[in-house]
N, C-alpha and C. Protein backbone atom coordinates (compact mmCIF):
# COMPACT_ATOMS: atom_id res chain seq x y z
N UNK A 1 4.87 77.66 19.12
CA UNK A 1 4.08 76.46 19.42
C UNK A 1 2.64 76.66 18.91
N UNK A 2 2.12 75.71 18.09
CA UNK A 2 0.88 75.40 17.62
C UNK A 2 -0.30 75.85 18.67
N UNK A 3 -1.55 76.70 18.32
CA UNK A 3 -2.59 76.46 19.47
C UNK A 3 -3.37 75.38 19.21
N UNK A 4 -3.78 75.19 20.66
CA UNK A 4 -5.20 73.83 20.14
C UNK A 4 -6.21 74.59 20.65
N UNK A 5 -7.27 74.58 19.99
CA UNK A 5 -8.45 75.54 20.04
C UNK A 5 -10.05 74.40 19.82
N UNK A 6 -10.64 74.78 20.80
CA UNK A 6 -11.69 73.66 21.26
C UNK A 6 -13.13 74.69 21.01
N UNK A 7 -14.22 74.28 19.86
CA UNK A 7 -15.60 75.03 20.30
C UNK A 7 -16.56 74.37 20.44
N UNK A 8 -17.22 74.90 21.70
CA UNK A 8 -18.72 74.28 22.15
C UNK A 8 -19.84 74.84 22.24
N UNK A 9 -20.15 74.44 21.48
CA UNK A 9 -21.25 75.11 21.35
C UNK A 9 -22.95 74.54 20.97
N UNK A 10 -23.92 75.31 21.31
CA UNK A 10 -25.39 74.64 21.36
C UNK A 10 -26.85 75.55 20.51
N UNK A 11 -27.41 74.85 19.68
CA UNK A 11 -28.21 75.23 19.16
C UNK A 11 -29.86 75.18 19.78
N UNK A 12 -29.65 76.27 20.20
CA UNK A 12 -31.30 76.34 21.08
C UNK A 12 -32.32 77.94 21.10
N UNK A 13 -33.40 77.23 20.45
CA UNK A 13 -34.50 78.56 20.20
C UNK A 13 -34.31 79.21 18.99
N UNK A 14 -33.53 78.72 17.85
CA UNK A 14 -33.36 79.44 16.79
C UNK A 14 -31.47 80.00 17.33
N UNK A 15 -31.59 79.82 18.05
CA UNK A 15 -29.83 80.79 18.24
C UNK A 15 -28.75 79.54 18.68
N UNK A 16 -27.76 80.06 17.66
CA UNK A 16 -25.97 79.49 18.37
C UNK A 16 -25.53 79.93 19.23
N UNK A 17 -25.25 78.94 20.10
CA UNK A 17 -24.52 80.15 21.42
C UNK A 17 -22.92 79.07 21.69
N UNK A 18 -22.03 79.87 21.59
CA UNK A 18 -20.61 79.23 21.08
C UNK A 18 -19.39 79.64 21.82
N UNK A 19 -18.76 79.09 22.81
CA UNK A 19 -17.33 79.67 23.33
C UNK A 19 -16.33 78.96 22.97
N UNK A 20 -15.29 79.30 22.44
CA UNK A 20 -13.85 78.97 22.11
C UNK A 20 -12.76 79.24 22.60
N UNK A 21 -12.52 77.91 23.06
CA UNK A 21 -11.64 77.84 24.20
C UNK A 21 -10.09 77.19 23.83
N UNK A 22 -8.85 77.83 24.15
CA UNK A 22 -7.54 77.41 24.00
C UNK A 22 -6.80 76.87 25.11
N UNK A 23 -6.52 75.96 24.29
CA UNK A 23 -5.33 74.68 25.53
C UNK A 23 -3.87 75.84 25.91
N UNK A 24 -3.82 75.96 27.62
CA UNK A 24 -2.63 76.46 27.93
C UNK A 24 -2.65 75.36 29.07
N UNK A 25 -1.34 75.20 28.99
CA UNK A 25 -0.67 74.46 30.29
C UNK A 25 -1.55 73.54 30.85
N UNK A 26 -1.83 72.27 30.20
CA UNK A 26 -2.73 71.25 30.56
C UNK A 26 -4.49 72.13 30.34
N UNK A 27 -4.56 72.97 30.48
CA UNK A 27 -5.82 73.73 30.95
C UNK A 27 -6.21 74.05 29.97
N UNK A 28 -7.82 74.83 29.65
CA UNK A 28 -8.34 75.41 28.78
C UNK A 28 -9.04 76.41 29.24
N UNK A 29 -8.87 77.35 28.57
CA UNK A 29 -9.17 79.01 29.12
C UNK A 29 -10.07 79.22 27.63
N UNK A 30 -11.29 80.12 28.37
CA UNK A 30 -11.81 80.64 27.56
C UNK A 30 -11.34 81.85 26.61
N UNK A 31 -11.60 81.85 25.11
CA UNK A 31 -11.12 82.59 24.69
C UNK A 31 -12.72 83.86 24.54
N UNK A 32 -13.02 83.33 23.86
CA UNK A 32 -14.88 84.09 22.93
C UNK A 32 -15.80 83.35 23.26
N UNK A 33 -16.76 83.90 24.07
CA UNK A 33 -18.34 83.57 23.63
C UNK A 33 -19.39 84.47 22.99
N UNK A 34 -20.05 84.22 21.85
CA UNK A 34 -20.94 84.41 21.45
C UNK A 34 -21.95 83.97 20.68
N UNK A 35 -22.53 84.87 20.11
CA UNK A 35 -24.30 84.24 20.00
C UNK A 35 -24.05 84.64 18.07
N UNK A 36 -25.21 83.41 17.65
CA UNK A 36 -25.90 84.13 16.48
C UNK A 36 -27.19 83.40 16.24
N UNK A 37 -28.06 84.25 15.54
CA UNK A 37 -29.56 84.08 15.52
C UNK A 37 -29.53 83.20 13.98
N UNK A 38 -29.72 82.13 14.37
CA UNK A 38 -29.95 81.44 12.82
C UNK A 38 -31.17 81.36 12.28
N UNK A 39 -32.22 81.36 12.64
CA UNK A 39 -33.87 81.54 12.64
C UNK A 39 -34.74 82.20 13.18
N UNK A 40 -35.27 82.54 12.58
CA UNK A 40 -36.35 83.02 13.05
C UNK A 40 -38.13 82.80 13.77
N UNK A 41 -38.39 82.86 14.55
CA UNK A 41 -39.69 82.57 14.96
C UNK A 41 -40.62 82.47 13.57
N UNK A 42 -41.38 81.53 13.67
CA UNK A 42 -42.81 81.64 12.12
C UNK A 42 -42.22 81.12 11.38
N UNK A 43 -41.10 80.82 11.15
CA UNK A 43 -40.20 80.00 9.92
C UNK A 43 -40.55 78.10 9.73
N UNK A 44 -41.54 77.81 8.60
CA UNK A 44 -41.03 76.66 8.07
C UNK A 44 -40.11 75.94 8.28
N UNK A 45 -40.43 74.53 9.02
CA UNK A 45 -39.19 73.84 9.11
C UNK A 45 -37.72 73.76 8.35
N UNK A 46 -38.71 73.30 6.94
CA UNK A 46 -37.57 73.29 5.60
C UNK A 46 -37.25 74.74 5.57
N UNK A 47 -37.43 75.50 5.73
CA UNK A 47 -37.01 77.14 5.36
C UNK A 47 -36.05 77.31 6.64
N UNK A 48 -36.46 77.27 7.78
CA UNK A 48 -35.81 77.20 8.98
C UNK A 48 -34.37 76.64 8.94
N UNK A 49 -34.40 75.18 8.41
CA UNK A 49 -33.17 74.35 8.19
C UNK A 49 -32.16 75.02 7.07
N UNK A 50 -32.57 75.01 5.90
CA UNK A 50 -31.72 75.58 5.09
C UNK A 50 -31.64 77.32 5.17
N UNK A 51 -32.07 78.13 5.79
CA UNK A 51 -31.96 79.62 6.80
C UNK A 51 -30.46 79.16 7.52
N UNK A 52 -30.78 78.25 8.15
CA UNK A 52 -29.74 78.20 9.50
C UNK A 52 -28.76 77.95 8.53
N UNK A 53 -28.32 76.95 7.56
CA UNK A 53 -27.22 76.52 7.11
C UNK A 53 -26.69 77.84 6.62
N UNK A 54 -27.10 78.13 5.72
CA UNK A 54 -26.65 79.55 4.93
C UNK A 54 -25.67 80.27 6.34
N UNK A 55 -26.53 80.31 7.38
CA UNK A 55 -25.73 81.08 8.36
C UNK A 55 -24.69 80.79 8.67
N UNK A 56 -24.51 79.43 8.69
CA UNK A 56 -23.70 78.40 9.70
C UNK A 56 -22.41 78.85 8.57
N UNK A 57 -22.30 78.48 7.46
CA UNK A 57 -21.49 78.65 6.32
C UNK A 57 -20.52 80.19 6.66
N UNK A 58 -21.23 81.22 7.10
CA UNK A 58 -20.76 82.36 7.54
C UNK A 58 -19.84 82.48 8.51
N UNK A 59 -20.03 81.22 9.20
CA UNK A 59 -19.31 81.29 10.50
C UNK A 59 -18.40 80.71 10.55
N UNK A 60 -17.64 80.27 9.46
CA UNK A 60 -16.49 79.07 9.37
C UNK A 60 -14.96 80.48 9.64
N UNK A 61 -14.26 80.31 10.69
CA UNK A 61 -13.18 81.20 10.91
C UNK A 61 -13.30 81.33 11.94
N UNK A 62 -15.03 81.27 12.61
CA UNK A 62 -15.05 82.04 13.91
C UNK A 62 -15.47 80.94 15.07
N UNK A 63 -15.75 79.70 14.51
CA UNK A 63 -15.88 78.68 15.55
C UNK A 63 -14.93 77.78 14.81
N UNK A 64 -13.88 77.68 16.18
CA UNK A 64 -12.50 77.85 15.87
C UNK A 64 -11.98 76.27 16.49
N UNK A 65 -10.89 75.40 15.71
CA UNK A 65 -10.33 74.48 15.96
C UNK A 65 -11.32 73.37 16.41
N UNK A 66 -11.34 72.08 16.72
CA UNK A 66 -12.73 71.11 17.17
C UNK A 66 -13.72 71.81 17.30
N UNK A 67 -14.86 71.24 16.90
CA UNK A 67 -15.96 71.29 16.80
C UNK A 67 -17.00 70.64 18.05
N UNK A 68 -17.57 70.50 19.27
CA UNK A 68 -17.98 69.83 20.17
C UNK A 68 -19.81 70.28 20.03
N UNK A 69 -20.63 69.61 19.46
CA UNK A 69 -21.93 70.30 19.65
C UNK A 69 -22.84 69.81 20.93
N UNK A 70 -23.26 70.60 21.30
CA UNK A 70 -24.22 69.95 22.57
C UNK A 70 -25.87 70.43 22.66
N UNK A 71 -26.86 68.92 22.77
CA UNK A 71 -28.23 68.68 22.43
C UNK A 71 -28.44 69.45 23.90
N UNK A 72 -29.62 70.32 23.54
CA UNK A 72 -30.07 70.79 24.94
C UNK A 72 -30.18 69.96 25.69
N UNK A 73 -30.13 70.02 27.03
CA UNK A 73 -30.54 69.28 28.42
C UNK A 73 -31.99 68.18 28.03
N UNK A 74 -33.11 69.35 27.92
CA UNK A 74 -34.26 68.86 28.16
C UNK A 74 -34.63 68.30 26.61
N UNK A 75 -34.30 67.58 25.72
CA UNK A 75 -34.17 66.61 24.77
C UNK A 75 -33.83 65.60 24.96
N UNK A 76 -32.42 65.47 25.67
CA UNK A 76 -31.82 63.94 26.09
C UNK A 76 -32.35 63.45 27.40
N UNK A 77 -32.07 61.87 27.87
CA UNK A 77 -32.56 61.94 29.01
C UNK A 77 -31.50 61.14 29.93
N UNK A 78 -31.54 61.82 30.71
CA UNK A 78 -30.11 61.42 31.57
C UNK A 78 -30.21 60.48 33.06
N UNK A 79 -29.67 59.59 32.78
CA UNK A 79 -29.84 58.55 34.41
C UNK A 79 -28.43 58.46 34.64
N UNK A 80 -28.43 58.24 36.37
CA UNK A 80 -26.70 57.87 36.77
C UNK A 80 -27.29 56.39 37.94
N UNK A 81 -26.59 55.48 37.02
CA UNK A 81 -27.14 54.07 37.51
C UNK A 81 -26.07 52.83 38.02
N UNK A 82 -26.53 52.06 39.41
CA UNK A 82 -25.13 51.37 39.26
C UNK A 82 -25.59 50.18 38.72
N UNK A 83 -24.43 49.57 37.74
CA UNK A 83 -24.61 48.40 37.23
C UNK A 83 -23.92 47.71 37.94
N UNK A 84 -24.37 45.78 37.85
CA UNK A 84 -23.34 45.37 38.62
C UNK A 84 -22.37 44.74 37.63
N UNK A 85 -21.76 45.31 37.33
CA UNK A 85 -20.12 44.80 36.38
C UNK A 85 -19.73 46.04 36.03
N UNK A 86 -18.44 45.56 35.77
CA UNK A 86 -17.40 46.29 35.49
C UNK A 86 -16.53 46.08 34.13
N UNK A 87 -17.35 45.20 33.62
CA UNK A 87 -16.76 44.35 32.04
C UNK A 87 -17.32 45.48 30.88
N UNK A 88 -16.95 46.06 30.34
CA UNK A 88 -17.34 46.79 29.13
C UNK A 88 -18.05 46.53 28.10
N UNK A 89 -17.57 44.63 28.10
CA UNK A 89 -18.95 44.15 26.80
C UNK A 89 -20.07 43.99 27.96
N UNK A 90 -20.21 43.70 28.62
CA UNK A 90 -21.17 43.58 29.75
C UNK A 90 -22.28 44.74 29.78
N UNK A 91 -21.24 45.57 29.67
CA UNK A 91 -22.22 47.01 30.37
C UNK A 91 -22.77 47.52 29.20
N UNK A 92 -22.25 47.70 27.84
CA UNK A 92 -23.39 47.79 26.62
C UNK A 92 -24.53 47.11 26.95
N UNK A 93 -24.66 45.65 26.91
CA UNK A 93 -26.23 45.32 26.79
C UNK A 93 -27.20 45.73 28.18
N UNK A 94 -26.16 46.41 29.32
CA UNK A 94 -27.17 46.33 30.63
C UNK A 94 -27.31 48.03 30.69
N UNK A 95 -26.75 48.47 29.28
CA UNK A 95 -27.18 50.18 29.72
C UNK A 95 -28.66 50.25 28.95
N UNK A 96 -28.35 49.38 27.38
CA UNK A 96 -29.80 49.05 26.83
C UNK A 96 -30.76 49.17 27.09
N UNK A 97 -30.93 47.71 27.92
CA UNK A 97 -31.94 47.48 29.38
C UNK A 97 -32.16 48.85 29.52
N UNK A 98 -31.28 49.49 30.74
CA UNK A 98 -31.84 50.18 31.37
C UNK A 98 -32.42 51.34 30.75
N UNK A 99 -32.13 51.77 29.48
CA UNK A 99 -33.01 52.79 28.60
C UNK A 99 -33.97 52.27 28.16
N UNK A 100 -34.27 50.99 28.02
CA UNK A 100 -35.41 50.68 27.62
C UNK A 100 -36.58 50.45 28.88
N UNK A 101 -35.85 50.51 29.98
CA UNK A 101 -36.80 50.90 30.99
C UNK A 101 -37.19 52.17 30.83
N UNK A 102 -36.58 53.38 30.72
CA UNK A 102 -36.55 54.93 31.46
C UNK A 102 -37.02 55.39 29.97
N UNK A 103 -36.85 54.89 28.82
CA UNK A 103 -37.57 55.64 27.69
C UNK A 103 -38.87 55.36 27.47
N UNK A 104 -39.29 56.66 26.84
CA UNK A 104 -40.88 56.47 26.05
C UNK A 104 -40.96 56.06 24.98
N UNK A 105 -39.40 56.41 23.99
CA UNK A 105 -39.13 56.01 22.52
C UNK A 105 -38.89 54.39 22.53
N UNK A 106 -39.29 54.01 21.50
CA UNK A 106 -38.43 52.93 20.88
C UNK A 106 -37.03 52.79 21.14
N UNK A 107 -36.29 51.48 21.89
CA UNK A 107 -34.61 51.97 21.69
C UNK A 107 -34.48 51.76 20.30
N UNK A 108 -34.48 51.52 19.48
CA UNK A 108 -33.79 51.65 18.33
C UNK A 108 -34.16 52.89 17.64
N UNK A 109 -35.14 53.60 18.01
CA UNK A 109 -34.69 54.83 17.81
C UNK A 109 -34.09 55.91 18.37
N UNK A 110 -33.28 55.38 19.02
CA UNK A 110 -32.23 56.15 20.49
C UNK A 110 -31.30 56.56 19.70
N UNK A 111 -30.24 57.20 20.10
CA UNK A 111 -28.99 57.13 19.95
C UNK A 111 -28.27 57.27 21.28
N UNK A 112 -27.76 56.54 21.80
CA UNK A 112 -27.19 55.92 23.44
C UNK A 112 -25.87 55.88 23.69
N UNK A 113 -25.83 56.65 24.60
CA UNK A 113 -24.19 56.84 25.15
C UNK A 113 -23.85 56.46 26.83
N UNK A 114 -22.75 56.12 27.38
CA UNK A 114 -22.59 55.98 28.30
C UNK A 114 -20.95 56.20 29.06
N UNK A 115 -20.92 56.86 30.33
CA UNK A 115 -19.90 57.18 30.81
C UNK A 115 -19.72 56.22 32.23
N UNK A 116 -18.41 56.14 32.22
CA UNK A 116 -18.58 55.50 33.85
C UNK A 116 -18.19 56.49 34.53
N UNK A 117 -18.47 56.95 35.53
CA UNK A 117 -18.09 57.78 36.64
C UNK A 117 -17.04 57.12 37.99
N UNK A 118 -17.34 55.97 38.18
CA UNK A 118 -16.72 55.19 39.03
C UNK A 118 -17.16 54.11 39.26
N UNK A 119 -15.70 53.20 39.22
CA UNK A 119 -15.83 51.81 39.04
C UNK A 119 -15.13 50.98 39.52
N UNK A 120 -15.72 50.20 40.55
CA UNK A 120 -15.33 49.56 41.41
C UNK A 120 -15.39 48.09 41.02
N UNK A 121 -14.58 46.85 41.85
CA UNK A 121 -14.31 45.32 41.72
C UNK A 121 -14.90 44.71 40.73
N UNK A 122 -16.27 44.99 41.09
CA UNK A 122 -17.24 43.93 40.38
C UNK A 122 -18.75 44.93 40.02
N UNK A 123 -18.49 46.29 39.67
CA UNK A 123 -19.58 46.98 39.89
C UNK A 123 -19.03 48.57 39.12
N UNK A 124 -20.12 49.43 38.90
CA UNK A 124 -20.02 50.22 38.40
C UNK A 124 -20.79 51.46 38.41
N UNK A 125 -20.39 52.97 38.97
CA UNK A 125 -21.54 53.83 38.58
C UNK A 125 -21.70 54.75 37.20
N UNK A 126 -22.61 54.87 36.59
CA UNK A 126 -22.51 55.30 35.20
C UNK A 126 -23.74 56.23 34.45
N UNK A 127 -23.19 56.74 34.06
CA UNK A 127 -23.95 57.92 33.69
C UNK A 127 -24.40 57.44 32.29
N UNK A 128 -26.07 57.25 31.95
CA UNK A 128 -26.16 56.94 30.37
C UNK A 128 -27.16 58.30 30.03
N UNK A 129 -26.57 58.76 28.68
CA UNK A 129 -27.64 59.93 27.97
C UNK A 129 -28.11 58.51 26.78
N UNK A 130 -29.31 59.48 26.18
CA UNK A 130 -29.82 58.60 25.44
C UNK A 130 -31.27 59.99 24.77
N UNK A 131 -30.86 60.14 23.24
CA UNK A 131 -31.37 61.17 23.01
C UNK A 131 -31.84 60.93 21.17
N UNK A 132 -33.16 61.17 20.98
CA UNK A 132 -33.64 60.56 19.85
C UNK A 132 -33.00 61.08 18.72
N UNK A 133 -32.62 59.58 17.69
CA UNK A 133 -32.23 59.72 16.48
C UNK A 133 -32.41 61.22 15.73
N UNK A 134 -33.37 61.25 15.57
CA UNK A 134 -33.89 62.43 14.97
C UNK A 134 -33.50 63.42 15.44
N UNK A 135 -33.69 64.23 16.46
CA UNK A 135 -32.71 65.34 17.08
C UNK A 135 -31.03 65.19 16.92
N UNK A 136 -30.49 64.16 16.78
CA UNK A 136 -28.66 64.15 16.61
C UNK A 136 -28.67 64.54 15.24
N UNK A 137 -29.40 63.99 14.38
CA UNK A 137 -29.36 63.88 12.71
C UNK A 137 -29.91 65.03 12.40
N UNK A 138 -30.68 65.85 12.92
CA UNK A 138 -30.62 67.14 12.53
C UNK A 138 -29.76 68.14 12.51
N UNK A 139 -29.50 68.04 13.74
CA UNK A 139 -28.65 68.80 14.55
C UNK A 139 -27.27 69.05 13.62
N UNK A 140 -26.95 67.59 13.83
CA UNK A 140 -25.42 66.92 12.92
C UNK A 140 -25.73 67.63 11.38
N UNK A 141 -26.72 67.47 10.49
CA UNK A 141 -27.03 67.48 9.41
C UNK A 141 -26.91 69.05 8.76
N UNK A 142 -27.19 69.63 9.88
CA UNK A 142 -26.83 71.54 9.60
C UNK A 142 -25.31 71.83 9.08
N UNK A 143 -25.01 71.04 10.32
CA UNK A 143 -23.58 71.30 10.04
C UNK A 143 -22.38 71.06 9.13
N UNK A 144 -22.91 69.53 8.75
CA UNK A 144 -22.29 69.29 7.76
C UNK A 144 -23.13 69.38 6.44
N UNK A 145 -24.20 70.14 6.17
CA UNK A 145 -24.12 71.13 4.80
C UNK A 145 -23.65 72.23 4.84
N UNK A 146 -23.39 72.64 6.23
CA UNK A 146 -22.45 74.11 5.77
C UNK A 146 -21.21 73.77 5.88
N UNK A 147 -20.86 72.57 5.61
CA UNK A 147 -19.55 72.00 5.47
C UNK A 147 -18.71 71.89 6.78
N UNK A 148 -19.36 71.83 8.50
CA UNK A 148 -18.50 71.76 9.50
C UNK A 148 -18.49 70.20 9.86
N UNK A 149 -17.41 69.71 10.04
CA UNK A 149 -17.67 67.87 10.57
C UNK A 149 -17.27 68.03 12.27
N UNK A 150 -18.81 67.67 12.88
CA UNK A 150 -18.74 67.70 14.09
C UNK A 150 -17.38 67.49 14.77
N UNK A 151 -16.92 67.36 15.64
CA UNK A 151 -15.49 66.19 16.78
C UNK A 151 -16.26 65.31 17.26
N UNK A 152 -17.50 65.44 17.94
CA UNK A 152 -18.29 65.00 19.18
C UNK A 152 -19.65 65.51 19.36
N UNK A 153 -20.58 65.01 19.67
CA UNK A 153 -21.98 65.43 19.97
C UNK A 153 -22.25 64.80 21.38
N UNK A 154 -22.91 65.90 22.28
CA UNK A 154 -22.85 65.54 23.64
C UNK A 154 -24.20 66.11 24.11
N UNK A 155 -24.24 66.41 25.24
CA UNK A 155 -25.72 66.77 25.90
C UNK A 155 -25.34 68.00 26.95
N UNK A 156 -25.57 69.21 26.54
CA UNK A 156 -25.60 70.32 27.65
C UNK A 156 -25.02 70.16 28.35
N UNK A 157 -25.65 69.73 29.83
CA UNK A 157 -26.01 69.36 31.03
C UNK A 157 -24.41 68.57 31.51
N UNK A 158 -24.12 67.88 30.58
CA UNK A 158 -22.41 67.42 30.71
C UNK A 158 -21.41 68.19 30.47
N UNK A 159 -21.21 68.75 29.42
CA UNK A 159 -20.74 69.76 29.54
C UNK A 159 -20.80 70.93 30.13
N UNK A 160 -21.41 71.27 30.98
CA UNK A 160 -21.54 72.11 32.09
C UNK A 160 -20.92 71.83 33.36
N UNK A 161 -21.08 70.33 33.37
CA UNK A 161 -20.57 69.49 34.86
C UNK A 161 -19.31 69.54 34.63
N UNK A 162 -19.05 69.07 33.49
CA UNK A 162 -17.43 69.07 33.36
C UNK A 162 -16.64 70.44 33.77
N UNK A 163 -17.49 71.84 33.37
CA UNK A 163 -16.82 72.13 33.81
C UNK A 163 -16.59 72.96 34.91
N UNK A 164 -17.69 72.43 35.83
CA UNK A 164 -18.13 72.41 36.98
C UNK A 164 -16.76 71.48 38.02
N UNK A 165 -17.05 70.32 37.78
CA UNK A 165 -16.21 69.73 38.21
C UNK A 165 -14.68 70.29 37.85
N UNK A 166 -14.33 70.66 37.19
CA UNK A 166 -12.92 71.00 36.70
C UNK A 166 -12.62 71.89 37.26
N UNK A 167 -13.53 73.08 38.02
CA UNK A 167 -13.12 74.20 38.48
C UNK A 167 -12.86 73.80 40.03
N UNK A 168 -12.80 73.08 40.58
CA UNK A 168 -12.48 72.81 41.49
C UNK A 168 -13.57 72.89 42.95
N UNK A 169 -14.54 73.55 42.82
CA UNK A 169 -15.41 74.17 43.63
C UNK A 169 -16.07 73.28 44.89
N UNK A 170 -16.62 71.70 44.18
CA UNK A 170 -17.09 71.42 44.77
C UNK A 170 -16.37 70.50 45.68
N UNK A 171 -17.20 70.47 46.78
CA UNK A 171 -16.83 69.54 47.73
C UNK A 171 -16.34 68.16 48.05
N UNK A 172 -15.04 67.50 48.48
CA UNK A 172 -15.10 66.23 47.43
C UNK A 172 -16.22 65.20 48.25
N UNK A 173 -16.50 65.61 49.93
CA UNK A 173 -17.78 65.12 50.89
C UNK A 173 -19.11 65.67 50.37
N UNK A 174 -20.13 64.88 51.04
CA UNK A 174 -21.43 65.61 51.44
C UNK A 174 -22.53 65.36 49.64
N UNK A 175 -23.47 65.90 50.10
CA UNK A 175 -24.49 65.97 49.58
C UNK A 175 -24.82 67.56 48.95
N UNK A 176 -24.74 67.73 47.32
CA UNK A 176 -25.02 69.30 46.97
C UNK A 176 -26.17 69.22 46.09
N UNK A 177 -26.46 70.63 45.85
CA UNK A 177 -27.18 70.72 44.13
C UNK A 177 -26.54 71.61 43.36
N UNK A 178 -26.21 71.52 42.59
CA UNK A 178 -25.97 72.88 41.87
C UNK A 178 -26.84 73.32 40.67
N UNK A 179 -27.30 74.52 40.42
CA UNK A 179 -28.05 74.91 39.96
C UNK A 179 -27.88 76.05 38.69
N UNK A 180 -27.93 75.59 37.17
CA UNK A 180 -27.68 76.59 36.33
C UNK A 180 -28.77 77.52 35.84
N UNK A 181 -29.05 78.81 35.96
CA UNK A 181 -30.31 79.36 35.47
C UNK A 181 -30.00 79.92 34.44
N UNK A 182 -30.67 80.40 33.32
CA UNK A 182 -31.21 81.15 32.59
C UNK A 182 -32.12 81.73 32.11
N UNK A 183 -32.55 82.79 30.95
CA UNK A 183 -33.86 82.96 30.91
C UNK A 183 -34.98 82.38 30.11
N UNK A 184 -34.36 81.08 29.69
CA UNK A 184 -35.46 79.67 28.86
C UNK A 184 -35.59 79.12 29.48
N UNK A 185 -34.74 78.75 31.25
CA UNK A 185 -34.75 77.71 32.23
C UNK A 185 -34.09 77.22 32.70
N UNK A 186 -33.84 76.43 33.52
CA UNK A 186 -32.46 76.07 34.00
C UNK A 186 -31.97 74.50 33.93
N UNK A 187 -31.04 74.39 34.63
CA UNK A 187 -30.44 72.63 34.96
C UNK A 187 -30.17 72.70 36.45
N UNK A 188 -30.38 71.71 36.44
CA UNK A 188 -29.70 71.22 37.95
C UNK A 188 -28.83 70.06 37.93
N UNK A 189 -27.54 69.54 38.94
CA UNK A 189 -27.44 68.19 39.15
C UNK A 189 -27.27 68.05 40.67
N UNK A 190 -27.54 67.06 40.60
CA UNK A 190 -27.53 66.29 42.37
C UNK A 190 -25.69 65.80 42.74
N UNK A 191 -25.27 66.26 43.36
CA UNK A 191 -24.13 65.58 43.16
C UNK A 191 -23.59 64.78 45.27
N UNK A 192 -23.19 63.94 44.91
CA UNK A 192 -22.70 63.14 46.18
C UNK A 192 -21.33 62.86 46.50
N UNK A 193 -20.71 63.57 46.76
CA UNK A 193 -19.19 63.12 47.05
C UNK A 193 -18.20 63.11 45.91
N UNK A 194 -18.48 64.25 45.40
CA UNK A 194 -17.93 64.86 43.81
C UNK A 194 -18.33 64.34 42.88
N UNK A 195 -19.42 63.14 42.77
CA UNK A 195 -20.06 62.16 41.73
C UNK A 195 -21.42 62.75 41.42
N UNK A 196 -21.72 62.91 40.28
CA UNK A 196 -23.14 63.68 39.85
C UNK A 196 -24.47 62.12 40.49
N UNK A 197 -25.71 62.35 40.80
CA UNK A 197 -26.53 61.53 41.04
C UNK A 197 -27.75 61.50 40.48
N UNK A 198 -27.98 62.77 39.47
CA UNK A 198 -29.26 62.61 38.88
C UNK A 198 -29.05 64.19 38.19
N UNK A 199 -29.51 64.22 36.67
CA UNK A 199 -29.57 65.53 35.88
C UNK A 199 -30.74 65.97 36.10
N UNK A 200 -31.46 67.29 35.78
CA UNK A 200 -32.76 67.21 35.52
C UNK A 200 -32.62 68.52 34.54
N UNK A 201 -33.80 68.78 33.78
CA UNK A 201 -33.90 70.05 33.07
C UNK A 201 -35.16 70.52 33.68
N UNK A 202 -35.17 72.26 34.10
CA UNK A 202 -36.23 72.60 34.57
C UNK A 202 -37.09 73.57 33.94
């Protein structure tokens, strides 16, 4: 039987940091995580960019099956909002709105995504990222000169929950935080009755 092999991975501070993970029995188990330094501190943007590609090119074998990239936390900006509908053409123009409240950018220079989390009669709770043009198109743009075509581009902070939530841990009652640290900083999310309520990057 064929494997299906999933990598996620995030470009932050000059470094890739990448785990590859294989589908068993509905599930996905980690296979490899690791790191590589694509830049260097003092490096020229343009030198920086085409540095990293050269690298990226190196790495084709070892970030393995889909491709999933994820924008640091503290780049995108994350709200969990209830709308009132539940109609899908509906909720495009009222997630808009609501980024064009919570942003500093221009929306049209956004690039805007949205999840529902739960959705009820006539109503909806929903998670929108919303993270500038310019950061996806870079990001994206590495990759496919070293010839990788993304699957998906996502935001940290979700992919963490996911698989947070997947592990079963939390509570499906009550009021939590959970808290990711490292040594650039951490994440947090608020979560309410197994439903996330607010991201933050710290």
């Amino acid at each position: 039987m064929a494997q299906q092999f999933i990598t996620g991975a995030v470009f932050r501070d000059g470094t890739l940091d990448w785990t590859s993970l294989r589908s068993a029995k509905g599930r996905f188990e980690a296979q490899t995580h690791e790191q590589e330094k694509l830049t260097e501190p003092g490096m020229a943007p343009e030198e920086a960019f085409q540095g990293s590609v050269t690298k990226l090119k190196g790495l084709h074998g070892r970030l393995r099956g889909l491709l999933c990239l994820a924008i640091p936390t503290d780049k995108a900006l994350l709200r969990v909002v209830d709308l009132p509908t539940a109609d899908p053409e509906e909720m495009k123009g009222m997630v808009d709105l609501q980024v064009d409240k919570f942003s500093p950018f221009p929306i049209e220079h956004m690039a805007i995504s949205h999840e529902i989390l739960e959705k009820k009669e006539s109503s909806a709770l929903v998670l929108i990222a919303a993270v500038q043009n310019d950061v996806v198109q870079e990001l994206g743009g590495r990759f496919l000169k070293a010839g990788f075509l993304p699957h998906r581009i996502d935001v940290e902070a979700l992919g963490w929950w996911w698989g947070l939530k997947q592990s079963g841990v939390l509570p499906a009652h009550g009021t939590q935080l959970a808290l990711r640290a490292e040594p650039g900083g951490a994440e947090m999310v608020v979560v309410r009755d197994g439903e996330p309520l607010a991201f933050r990057a710290l």
